[in-house]
PDB file of N, CA and C in Angstrom:
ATOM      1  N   UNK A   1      -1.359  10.827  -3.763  1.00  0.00           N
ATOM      2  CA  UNK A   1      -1.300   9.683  -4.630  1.00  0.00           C
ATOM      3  C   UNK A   1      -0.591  10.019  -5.944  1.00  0.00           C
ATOM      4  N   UNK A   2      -0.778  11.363  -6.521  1.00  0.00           N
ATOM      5  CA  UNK A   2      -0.218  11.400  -7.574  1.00  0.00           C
ATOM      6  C   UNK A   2       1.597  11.474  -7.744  1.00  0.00           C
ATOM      7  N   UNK A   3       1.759  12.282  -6.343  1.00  0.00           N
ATOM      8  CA  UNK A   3       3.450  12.443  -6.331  1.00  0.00           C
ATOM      9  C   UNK A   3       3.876  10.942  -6.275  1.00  0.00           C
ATOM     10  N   UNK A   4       3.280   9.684  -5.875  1.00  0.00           N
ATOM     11  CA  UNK A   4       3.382   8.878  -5.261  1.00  0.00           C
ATOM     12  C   UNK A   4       3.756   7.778  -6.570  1.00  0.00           C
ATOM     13  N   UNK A   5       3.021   7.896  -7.383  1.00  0.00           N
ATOM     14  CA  UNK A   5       2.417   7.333  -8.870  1.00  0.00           C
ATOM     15  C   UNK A   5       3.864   7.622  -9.637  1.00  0.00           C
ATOM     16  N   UNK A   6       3.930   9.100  -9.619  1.00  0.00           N
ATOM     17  CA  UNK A   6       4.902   9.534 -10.742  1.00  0.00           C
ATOM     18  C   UNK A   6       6.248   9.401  -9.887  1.00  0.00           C
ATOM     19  N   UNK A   7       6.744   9.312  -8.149  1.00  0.00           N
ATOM     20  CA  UNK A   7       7.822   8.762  -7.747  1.00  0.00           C
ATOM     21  C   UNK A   7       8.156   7.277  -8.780  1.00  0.00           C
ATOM     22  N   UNK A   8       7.060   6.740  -8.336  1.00  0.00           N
ATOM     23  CA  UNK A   8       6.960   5.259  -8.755  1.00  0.00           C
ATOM     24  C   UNK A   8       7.624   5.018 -10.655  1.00  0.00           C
ATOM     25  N   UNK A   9       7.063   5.723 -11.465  1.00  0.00           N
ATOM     26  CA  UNK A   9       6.899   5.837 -12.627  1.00  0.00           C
ATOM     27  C   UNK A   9       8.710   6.184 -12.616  1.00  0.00           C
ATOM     28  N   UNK A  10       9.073   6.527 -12.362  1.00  0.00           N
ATOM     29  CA  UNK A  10      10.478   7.230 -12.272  1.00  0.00           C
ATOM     30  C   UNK A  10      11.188   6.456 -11.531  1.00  0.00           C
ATOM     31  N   UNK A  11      10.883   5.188 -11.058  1.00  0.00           N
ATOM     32  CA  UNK A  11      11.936   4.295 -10.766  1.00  0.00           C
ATOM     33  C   UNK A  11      12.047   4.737  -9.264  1.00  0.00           C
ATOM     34  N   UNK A  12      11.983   6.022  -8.501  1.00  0.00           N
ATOM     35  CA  UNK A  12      12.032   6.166  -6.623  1.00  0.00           C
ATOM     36  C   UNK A  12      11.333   5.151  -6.226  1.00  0.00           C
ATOM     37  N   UNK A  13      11.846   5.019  -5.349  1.00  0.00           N
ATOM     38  CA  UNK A  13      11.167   4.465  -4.122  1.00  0.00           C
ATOM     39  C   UNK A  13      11.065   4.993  -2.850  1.00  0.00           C
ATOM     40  N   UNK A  14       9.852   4.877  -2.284  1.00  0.00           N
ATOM     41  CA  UNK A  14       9.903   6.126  -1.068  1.00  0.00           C
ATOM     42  C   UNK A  14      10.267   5.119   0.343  1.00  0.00           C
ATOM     43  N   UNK A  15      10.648   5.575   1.336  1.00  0.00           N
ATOM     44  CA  UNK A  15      10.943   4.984   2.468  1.00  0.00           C
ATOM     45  C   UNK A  15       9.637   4.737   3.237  1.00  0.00           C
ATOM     46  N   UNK A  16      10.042   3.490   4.672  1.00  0.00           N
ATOM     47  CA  UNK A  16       8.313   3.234   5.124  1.00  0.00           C
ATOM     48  C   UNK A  16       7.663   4.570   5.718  1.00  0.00           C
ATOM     49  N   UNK A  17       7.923   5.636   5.714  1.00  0.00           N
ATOM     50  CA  UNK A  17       7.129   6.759   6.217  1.00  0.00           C
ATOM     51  C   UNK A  17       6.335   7.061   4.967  1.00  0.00           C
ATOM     52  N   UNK A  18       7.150   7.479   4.109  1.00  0.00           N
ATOM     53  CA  UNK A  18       6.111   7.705   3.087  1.00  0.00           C
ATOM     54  C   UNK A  18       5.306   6.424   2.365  1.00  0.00           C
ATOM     55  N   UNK A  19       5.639   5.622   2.857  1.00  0.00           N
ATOM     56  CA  UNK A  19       4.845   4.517   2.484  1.00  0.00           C
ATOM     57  C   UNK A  19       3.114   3.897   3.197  1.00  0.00           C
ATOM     58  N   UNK A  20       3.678   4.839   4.296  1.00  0.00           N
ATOM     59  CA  UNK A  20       2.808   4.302   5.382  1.00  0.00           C
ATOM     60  C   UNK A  20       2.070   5.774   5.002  1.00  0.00           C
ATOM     61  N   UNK A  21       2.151   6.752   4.488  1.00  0.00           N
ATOM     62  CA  UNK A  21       1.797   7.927   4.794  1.00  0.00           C
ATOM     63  C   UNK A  21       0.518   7.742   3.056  1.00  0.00           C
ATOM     64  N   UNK A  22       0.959   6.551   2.491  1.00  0.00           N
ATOM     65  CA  UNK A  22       0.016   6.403   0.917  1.00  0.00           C
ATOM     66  C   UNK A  22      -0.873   5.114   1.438  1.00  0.00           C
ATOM     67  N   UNK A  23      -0.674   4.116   2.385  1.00  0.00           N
ATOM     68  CA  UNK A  23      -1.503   2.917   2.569  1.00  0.00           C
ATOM     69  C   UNK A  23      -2.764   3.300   2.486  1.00  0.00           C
ATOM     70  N   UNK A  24      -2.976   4.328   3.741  1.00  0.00           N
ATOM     71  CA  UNK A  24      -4.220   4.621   4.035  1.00  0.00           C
ATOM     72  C   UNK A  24      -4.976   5.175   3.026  1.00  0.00           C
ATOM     73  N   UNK A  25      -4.045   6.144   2.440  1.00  0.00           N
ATOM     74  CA  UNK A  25      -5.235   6.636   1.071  1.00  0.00           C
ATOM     75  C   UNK A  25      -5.587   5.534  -0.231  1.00  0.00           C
ATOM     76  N   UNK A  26      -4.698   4.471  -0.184  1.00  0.00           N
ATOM     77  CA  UNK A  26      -5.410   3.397  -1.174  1.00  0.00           C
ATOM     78  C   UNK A  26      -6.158   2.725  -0.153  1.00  0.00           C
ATOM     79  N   UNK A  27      -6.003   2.574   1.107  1.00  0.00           N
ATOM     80  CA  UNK A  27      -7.406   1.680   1.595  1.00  0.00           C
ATOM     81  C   UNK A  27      -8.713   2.792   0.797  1.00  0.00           C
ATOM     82  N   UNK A  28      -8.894   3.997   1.829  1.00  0.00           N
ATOM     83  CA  UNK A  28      -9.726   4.469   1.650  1.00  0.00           C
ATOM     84  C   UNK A  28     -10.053   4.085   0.263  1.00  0.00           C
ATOM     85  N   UNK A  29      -9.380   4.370  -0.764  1.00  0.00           N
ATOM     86  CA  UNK A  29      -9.539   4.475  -2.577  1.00  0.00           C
ATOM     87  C   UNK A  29     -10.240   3.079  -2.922  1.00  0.00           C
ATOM     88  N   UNK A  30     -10.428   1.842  -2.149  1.00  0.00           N
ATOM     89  CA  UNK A  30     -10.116   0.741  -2.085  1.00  0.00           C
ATOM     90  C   UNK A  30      -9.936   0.196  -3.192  1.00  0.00           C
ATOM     91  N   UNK A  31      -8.222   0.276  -3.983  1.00  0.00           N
ATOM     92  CA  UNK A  31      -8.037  -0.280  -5.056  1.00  0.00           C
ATOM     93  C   UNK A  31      -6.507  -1.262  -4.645  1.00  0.00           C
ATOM     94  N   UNK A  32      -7.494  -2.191  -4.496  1.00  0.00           N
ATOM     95  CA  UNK A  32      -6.535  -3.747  -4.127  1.00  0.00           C
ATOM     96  C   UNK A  32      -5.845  -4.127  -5.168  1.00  0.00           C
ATOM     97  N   UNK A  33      -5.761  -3.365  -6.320  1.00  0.00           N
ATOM     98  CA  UNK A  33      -4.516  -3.709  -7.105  1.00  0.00           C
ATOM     99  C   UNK A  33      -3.336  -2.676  -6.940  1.00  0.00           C
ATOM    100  N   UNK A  34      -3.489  -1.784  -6.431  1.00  0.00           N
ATOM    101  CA  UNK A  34      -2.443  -0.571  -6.319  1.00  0.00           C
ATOM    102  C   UNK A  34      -1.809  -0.937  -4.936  1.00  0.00           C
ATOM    103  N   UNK A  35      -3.194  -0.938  -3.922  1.00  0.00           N
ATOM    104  CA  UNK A  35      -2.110  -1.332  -2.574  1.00  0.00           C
ATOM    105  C   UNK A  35      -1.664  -2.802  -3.170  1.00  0.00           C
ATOM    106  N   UNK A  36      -1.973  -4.188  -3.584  1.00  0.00           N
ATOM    107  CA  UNK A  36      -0.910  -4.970  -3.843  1.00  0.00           C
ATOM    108  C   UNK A  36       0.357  -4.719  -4.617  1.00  0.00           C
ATOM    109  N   UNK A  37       0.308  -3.901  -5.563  1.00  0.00           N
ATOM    110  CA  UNK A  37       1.465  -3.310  -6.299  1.00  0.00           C
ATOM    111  C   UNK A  37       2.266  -2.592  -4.534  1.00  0.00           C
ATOM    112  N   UNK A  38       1.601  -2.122  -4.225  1.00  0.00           N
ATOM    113  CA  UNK A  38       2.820  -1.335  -3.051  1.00  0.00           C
ATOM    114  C   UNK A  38       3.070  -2.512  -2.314  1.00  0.00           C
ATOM    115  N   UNK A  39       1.888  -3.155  -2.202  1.00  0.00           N
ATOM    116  CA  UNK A  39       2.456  -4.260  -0.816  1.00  0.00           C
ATOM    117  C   UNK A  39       4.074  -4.791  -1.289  1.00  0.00           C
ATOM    118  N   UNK A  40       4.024  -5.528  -2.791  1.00  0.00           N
ATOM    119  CA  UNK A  40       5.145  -6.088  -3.107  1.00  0.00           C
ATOM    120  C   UNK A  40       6.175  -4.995  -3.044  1.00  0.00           C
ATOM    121  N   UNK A  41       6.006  -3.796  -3.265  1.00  0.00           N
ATOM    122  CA  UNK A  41       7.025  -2.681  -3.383  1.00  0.00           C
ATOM    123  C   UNK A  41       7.739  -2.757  -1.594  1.00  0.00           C
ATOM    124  N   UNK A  42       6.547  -2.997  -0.943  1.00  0.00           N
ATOM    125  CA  UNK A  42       7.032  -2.717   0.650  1.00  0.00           C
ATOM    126  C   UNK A  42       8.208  -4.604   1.225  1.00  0.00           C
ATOM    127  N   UNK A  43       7.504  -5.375   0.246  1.00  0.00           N
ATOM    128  CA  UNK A  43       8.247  -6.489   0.239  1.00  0.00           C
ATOM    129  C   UNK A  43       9.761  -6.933   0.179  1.00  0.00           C
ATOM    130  N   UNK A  44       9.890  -6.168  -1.488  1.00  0.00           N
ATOM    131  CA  UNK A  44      11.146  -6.224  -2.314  1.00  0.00           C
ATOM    132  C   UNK A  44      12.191  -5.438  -1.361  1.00  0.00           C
ATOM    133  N   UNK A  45      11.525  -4.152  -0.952  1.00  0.00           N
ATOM    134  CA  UNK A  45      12.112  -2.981  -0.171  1.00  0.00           C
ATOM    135  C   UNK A  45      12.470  -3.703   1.344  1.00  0.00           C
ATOM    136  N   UNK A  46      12.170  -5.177   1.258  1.00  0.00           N
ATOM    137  CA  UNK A  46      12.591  -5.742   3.362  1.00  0.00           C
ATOM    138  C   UNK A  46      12.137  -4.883   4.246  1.00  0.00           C
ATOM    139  N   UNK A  47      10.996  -3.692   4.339  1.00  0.00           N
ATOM    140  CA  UNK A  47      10.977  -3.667   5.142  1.00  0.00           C
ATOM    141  C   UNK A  47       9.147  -3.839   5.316  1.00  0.00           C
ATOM    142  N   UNK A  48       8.564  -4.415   5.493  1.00  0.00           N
ATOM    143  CA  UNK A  48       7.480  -5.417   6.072  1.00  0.00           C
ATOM    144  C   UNK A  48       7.714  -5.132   7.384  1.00  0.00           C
ATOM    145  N   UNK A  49       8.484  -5.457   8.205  1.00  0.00           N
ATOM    146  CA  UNK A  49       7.996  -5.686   9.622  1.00  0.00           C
ATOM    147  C   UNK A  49       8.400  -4.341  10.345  1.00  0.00           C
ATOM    148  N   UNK A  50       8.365  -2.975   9.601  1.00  0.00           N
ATOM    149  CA  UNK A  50       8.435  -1.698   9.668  1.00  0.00           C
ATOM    150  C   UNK A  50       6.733  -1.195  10.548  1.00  0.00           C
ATOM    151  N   UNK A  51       6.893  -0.968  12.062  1.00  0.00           N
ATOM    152  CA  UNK A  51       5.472  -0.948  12.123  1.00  0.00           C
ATOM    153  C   UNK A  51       5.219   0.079  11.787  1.00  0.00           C
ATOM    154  N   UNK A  52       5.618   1.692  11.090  1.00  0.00           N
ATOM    155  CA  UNK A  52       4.673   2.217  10.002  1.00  0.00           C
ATOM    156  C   UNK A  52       4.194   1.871   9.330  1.00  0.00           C
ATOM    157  N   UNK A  53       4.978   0.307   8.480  1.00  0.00           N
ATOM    158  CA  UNK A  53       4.010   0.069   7.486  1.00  0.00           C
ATOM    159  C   UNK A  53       3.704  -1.244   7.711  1.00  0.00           C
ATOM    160  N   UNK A  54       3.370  -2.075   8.471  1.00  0.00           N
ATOM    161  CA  UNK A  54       2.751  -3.063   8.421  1.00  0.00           C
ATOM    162  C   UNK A  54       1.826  -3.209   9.312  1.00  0.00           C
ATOM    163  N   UNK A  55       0.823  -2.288   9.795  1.00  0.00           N
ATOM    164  CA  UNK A  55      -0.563  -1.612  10.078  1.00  0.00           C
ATOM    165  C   UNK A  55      -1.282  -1.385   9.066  1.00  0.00           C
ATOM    166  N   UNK A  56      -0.898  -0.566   8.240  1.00  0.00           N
ATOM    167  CA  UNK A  56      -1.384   0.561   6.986  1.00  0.00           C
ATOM    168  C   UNK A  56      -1.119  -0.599   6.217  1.00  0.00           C
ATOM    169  N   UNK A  57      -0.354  -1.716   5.880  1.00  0.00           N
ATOM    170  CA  UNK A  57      -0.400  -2.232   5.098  1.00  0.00           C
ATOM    171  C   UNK A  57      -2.048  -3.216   4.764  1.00  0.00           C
ATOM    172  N   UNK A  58      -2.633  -3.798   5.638  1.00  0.00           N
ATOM    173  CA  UNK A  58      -3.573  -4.487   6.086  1.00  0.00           C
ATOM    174  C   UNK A  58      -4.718  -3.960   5.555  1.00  0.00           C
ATOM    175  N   UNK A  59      -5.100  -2.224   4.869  1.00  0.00           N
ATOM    176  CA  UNK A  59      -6.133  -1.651   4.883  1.00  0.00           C
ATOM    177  C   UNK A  59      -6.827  -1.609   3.593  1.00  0.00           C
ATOM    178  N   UNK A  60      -5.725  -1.945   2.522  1.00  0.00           N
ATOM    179  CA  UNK A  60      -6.252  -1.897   1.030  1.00  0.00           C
ATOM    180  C   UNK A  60      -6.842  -3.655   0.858  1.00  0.00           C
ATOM    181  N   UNK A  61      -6.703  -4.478   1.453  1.00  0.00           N
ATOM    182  CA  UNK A  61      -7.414  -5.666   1.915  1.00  0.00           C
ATOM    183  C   UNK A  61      -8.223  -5.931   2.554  1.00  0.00           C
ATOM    184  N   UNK A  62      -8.476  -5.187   3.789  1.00  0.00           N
ATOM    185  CA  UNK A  62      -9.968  -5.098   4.413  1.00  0.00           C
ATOM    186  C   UNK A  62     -11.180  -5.340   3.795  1.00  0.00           C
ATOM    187  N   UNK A  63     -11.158  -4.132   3.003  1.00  0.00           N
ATOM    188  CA  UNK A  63     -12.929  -3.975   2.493  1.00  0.00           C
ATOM    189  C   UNK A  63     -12.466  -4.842   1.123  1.00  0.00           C
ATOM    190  N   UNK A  64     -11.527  -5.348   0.395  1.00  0.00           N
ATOM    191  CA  UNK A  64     -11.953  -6.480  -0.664  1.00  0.00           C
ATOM    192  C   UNK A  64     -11.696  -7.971   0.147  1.00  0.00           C
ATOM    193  N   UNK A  65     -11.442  -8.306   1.095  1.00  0.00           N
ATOM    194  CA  UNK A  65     -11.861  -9.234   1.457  1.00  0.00           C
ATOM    195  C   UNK A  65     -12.941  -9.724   2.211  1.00  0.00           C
ATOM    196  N   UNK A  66     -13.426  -8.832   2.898  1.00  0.00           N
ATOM    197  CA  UNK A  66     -15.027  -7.937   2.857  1.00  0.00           C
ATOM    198  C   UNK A  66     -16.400  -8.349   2.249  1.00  0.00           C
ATOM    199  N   UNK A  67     -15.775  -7.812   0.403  1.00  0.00           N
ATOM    200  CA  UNK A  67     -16.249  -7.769  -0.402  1.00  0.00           C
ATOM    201  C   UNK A  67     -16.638  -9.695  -0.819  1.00  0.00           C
ATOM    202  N   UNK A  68     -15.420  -9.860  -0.418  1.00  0.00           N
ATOM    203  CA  UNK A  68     -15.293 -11.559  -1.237  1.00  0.00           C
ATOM    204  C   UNK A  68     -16.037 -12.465  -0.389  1.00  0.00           C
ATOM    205  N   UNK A  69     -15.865 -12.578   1.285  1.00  0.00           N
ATOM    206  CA  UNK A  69     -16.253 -13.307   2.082  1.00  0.00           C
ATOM    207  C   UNK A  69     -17.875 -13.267   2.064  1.00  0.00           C
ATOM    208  N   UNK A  70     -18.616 -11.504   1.697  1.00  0.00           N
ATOM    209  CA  UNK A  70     -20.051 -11.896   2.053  1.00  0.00           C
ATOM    210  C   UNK A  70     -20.611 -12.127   0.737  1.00  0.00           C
ATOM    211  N   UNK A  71     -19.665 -12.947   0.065  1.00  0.00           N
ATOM    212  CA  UNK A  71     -20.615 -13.306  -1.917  1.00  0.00           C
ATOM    213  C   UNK A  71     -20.671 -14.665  -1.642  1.00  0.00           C
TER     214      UNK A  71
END
């Protein structure tokens, strides 16, 4: 996450491998503002229908919609 942060901070952008290779650790992290910051990153970047990353994309939303549905 951190190489990932400071790519980011520096203007890189990583391709869907390494993209798909950070989803899972913000699900786990579950911080639904970071995977939405990537989601749009995976957006802007066209490639969405990349199935590395549009599996892994789905996971930083799980447990906060989760969260929202049983309140």
């Amino acid at each position: 996450m951190l190489t990932f942060r400071k790519m980011h901070s520096q203007g890189l952008k990583p391709n869907g491998t390494g993209i798909s290779g950070v989803l899972p650790a913000v699900g786990d992290l579950e911080d639904f503002i970071l995977g939405s910051q990537i989601h749009g990153d995976v957006i802007n970047m066209g490639i969405e229908s990349d199935k590395c990353v549009s599996a892994p994309s789905v996971k930083p939303y799980e447990s906060h919609l989760t969260n929202w549905t049983s309140t």
